[in-house]
N, C-alpha and C. Protein backbone atom coordinates (compact mmCIF):
# COMPACT_ATOMS: atom_id res chain seq x y z
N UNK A 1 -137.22 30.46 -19.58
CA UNK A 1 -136.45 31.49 -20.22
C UNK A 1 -136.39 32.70 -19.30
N UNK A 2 -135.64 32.78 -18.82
CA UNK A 2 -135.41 33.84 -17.75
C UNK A 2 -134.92 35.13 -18.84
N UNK A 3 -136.30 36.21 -17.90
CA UNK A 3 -136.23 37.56 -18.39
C UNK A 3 -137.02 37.68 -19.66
N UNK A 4 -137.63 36.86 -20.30
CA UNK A 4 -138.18 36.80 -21.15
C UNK A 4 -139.82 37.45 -20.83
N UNK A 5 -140.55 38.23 -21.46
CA UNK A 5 -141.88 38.74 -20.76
C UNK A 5 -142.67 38.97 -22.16
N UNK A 6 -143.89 38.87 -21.94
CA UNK A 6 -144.64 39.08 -22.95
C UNK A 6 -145.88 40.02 -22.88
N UNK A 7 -145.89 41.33 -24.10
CA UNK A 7 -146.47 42.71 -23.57
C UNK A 7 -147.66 42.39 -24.69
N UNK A 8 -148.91 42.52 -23.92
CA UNK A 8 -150.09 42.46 -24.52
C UNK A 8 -151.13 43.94 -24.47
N UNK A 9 -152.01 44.04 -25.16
CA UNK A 9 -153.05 45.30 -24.48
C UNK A 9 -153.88 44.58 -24.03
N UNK A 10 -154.48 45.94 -23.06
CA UNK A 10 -155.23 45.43 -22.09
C UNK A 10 -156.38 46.57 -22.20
N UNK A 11 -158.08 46.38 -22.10
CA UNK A 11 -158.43 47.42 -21.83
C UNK A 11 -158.76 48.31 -19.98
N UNK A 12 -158.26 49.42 -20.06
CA UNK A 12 -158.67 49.89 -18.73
C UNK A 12 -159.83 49.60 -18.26
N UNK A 13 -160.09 49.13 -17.03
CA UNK A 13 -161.54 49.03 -16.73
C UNK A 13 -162.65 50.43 -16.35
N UNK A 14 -161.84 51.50 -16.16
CA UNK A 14 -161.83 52.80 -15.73
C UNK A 14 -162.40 53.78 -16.89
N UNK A 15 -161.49 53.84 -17.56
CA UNK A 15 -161.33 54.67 -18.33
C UNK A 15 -161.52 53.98 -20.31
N UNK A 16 -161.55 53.24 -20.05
CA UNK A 16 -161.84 51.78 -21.50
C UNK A 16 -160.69 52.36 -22.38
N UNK A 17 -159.69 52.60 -22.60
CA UNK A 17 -158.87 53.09 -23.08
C UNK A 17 -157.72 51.68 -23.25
N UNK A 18 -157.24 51.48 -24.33
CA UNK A 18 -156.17 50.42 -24.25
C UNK A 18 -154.79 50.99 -24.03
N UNK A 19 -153.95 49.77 -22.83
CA UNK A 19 -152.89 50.36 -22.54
C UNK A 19 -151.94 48.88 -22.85
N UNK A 20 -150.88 48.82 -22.50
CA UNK A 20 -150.27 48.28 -22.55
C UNK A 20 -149.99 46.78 -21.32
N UNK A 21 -149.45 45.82 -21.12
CA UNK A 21 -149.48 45.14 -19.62
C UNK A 21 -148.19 44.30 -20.03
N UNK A 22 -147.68 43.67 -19.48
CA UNK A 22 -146.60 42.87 -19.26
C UNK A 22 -146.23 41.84 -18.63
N UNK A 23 -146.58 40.80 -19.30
CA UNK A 23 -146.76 39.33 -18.29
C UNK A 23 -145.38 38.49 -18.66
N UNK A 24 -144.72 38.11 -16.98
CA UNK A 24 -143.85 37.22 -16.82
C UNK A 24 -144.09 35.81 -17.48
N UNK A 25 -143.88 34.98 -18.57
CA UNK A 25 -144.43 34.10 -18.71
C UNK A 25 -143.93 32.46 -18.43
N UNK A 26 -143.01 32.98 -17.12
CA UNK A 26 -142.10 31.77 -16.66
C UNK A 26 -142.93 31.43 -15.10
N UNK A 27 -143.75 32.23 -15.13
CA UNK A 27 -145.14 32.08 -14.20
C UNK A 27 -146.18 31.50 -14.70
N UNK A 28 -147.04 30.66 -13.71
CA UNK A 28 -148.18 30.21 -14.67
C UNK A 28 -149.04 31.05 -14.53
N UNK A 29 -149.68 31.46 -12.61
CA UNK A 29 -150.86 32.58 -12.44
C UNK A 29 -150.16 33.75 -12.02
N UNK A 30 -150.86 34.94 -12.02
CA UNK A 30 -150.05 35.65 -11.52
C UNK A 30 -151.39 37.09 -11.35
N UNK A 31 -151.27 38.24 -10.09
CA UNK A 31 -151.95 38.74 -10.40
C UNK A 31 -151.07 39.69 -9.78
N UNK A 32 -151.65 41.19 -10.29
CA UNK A 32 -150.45 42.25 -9.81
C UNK A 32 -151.53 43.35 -10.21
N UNK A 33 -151.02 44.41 -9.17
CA UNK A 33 -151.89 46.11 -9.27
C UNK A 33 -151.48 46.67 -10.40
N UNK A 34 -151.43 47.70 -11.14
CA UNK A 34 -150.89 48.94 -11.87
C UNK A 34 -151.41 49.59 -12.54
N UNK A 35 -151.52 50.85 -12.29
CA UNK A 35 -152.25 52.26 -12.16
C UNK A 35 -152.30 52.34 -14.13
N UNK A 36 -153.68 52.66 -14.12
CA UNK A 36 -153.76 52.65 -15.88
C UNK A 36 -152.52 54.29 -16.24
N UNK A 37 -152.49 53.73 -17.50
CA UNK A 37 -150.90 55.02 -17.92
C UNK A 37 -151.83 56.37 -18.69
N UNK A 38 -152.89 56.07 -18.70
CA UNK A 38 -153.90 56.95 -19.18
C UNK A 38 -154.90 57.70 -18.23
N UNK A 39 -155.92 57.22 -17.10
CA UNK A 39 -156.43 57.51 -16.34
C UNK A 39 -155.78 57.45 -14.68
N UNK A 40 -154.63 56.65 -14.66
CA UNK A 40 -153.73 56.77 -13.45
C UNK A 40 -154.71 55.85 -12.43
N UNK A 41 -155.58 55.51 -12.71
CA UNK A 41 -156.46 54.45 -11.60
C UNK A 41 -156.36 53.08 -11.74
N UNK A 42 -156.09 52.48 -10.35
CA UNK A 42 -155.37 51.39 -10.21
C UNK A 42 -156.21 49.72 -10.83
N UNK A 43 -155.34 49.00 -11.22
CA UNK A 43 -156.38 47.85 -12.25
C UNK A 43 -155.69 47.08 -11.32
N UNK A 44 -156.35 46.12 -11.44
CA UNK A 44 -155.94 44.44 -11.03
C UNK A 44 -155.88 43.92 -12.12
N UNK A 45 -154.48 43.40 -12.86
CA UNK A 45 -154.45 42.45 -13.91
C UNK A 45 -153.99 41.08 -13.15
N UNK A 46 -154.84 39.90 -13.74
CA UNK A 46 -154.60 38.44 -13.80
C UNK A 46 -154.14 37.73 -14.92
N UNK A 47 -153.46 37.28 -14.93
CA UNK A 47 -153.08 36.68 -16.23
C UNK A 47 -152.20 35.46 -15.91
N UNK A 48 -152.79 34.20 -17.12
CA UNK A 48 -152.50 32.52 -16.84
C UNK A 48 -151.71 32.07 -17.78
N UNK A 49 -150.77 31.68 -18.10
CA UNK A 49 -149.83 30.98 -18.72
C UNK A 49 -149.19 29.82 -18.83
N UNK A 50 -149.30 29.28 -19.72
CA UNK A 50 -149.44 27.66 -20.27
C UNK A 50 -147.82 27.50 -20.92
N UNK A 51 -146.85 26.39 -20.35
CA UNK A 51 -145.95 26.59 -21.45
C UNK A 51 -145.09 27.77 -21.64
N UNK A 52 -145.11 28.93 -20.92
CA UNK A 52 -144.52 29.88 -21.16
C UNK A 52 -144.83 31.03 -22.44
N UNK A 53 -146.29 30.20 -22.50
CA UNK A 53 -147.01 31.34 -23.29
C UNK A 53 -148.60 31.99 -22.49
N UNK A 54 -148.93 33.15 -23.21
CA UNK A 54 -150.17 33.51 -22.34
C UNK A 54 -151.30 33.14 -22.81
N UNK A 55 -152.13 32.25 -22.13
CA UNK A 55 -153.56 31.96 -21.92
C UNK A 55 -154.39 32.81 -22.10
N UNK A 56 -154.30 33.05 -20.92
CA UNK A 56 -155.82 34.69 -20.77
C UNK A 56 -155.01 35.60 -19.52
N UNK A 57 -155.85 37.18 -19.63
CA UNK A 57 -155.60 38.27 -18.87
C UNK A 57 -156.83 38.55 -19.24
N UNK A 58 -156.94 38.82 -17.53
CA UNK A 58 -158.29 39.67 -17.43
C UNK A 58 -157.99 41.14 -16.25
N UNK A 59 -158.40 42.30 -16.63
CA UNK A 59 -158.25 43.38 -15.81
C UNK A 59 -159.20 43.99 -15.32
N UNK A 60 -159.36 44.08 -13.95
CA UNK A 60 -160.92 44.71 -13.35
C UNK A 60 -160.34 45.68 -12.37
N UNK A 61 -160.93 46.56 -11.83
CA UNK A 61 -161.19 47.78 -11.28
C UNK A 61 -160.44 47.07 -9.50
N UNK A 62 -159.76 47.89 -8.99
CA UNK A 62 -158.96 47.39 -7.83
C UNK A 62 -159.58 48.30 -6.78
């Protein structure tokens, strides 16, 4: 399904604050930077997708 994305929370690893994340789910792994929208310090989110649905996301300190 092209363009289709699926927005989960995530907690900051920084700041423990929940934000928002956004996983492509026409990908299976995928890992990508982006700066928490609360503390502005950069996360590493991973996140695995089965089927075009999401598995797991995990976010740690970059």
């Amino acid at each position: 399904m092209m363009g289709f994305q699926i927005e989960c929370e995530i907690q900051c690893p920084w700041c423990f604050e929940s934000i928002p994340a956004v996983v492509d789910p026409s990908q299976d792994d995928q890992t990508y930077i982006e700066d928490c929208s609360v503390c502005c310090r950069p996360i590493q989110i991973r996140a695995r997708c089965e089927d075009e649905e999401l598995a797991s996301i995990d976010a740690e300190r970059s």
